[in-house]
C-alpha atoms as a PDB file:
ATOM      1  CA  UNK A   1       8.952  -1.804 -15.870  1.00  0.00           C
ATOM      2  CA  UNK A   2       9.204  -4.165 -12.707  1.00  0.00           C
ATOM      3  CA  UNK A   3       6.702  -6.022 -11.043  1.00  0.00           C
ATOM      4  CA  UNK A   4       5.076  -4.613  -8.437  1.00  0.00           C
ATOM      5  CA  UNK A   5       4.252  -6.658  -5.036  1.00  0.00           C
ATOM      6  CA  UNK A   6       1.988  -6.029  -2.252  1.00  0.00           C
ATOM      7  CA  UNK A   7       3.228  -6.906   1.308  1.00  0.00           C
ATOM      8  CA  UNK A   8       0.774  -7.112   4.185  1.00  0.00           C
ATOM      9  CA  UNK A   9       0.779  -7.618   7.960  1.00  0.00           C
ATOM     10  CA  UNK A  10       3.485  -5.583   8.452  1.00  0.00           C
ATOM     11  CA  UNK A  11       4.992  -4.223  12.190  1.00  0.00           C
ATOM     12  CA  UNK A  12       3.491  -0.613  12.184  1.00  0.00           C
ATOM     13  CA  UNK A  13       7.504   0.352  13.203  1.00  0.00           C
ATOM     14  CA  UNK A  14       8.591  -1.296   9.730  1.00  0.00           C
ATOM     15  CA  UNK A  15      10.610   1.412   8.045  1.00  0.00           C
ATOM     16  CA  UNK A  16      11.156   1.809   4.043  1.00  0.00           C
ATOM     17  CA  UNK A  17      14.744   1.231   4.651  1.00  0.00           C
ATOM     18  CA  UNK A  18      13.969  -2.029   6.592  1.00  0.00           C
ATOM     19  CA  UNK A  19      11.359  -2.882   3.940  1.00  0.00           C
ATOM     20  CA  UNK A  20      13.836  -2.024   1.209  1.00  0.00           C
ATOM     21  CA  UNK A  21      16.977  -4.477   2.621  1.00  0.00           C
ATOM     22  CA  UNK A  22      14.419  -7.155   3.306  1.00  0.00           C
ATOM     23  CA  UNK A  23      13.553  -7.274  -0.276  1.00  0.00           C
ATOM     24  CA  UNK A  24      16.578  -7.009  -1.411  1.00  0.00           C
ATOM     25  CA  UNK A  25      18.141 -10.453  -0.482  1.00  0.00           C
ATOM     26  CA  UNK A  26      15.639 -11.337  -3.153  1.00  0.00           C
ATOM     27  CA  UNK A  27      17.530  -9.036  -5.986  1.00  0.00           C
ATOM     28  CA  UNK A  28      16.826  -5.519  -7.212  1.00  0.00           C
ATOM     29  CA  UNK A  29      14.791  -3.515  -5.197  1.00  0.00           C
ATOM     30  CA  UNK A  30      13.368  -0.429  -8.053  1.00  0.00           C
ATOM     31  CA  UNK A  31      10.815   0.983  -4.896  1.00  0.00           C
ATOM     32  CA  UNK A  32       9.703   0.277  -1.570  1.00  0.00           C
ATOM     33  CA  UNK A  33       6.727   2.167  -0.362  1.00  0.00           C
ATOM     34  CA  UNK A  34       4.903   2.010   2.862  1.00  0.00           C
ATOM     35  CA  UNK A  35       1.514   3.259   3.019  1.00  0.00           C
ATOM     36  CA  UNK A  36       0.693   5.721   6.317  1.00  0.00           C
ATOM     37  CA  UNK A  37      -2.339   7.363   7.583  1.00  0.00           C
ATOM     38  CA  UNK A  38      -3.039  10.671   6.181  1.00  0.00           C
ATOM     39  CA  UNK A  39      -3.829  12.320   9.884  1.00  0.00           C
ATOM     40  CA  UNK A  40      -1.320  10.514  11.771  1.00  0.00           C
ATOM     41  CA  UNK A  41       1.440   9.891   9.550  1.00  0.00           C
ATOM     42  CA  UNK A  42       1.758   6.414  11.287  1.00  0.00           C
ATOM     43  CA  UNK A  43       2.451   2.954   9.109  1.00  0.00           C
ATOM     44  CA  UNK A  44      -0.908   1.371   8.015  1.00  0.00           C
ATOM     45  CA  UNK A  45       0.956  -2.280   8.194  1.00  0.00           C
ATOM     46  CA  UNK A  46       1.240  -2.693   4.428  1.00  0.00           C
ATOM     47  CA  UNK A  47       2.902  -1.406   1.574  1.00  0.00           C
ATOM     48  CA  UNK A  48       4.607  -1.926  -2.074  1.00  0.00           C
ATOM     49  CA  UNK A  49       7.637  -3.024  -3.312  1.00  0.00           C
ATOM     50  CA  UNK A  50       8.715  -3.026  -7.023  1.00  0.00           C
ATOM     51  CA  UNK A  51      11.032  -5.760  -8.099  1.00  0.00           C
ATOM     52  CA  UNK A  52      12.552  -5.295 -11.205  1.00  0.00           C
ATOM     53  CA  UNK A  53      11.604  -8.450 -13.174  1.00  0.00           C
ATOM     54  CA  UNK A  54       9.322 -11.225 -12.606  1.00  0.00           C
ATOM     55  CA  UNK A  55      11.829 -14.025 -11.500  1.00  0.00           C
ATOM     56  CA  UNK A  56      13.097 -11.750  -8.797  1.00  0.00           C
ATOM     57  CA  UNK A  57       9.563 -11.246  -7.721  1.00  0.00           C
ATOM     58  CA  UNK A  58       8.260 -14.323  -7.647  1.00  0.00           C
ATOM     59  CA  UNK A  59      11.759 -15.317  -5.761  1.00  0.00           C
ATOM     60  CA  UNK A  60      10.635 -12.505  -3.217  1.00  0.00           C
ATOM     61  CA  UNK A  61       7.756 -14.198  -3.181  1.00  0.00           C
ATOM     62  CA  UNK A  62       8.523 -17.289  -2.229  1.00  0.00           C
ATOM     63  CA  UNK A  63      10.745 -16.514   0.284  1.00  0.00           C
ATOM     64  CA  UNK A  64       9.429 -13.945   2.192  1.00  0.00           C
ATOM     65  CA  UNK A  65       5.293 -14.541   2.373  1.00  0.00           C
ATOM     66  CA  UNK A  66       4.163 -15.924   5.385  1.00  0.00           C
ATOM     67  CA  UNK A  67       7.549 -15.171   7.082  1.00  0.00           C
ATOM     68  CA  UNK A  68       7.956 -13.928  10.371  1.00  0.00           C
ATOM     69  CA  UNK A  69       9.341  -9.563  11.400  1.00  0.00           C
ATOM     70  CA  UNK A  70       8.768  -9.888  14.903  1.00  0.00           C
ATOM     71  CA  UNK A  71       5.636 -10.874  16.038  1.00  0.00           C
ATOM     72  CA  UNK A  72       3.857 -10.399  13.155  1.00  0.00           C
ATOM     73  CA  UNK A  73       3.816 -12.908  10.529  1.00  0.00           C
ATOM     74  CA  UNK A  74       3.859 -11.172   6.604  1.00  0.00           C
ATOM     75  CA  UNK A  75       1.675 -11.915   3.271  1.00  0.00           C
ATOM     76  CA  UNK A  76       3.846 -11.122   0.038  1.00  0.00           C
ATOM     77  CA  UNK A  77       1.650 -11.311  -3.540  1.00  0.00           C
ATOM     78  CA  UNK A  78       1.521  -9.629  -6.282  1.00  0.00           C
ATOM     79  CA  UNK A  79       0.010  -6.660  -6.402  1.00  0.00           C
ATOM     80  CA  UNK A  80      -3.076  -6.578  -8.403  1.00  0.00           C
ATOM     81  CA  UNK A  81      -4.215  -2.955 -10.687  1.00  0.00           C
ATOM     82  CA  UNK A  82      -5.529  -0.082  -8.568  1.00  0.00           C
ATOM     83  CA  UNK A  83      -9.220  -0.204  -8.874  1.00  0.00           C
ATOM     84  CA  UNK A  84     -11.288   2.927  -9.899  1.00  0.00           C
ATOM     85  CA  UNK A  85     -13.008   4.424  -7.107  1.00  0.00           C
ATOM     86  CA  UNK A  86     -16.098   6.707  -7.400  1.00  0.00           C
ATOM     87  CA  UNK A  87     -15.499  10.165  -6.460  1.00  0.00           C
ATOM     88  CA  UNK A  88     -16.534  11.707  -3.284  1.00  0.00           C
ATOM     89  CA  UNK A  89     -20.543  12.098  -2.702  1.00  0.00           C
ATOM     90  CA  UNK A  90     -22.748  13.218  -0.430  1.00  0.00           C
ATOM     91  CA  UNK A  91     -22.729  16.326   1.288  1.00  0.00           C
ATOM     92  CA  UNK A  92     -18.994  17.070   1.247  1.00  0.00           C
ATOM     93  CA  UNK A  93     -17.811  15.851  -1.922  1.00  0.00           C
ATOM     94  CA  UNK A  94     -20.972  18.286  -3.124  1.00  0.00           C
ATOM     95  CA  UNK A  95     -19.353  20.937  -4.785  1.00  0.00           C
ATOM     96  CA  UNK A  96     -22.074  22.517  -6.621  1.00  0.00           C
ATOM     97  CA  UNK A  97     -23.371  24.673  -3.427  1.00  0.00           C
ATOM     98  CA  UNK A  98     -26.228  22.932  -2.812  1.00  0.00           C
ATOM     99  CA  UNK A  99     -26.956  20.743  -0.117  1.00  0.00           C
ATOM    100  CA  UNK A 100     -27.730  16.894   0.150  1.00  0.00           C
ATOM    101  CA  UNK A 101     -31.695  17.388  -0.768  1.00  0.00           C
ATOM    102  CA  UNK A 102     -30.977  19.869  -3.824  1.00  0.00           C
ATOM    103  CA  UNK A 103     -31.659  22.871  -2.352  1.00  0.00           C
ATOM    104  CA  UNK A 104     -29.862  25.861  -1.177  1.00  0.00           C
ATOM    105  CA  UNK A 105     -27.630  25.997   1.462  1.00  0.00           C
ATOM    106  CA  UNK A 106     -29.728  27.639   4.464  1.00  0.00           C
ATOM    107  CA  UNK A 107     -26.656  28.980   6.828  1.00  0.00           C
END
């Protein structure tokens, strides 16, 4: 398994491909991800890319964070682990039929 980096500050017109041959000056590129809204579709300015061992990573690294894509001016770590996130609440993540005071829905 490769190491997995997290790359922030990104051009919202950065493609995968782009993100991909960027990373790869640094040496094998396993995945490049970016992350997009789910309504829009559109580039949230970050993403992931998975190097495939450490020393290429940390060469990625060291190269690439705080360089410049056009304007905007890029932070490359390593990712940390997904955190666990509660599951929805309230009144829409309710699934029991009842509504947010316990009681029966009324319409």
């Amino acid at each position: 398994m490769g190491t997995r980096l997290f790359v922030g500050s990104l051009p919202f017109e950065t493609t995968e491909g782009e993100l991909n041959s960027l990373f790869a000056a640094c040496g094998q590129v396993i995945s490049a991800k970016l992350i997009t809204d789910r309504v829009t579709g559109g580039s949230k300015g970050f993403g992931f890319v998975e190097m495939s061992n450490g020393d290429e990573a940390r060469a990625a690294i060291a190269k690439l964070n705080n360089s410049t894509i056009g304007t905007r001016r890029i932070v490359v770590n390593e990712a940390r682990p997904m955190e666990k996130r509660p599951g929805a609440g309230g009144a829409f993540g309710n699934r029991s039929g009842k509504g947010r005071r316990g009681g029966t829905k009324r319409w």
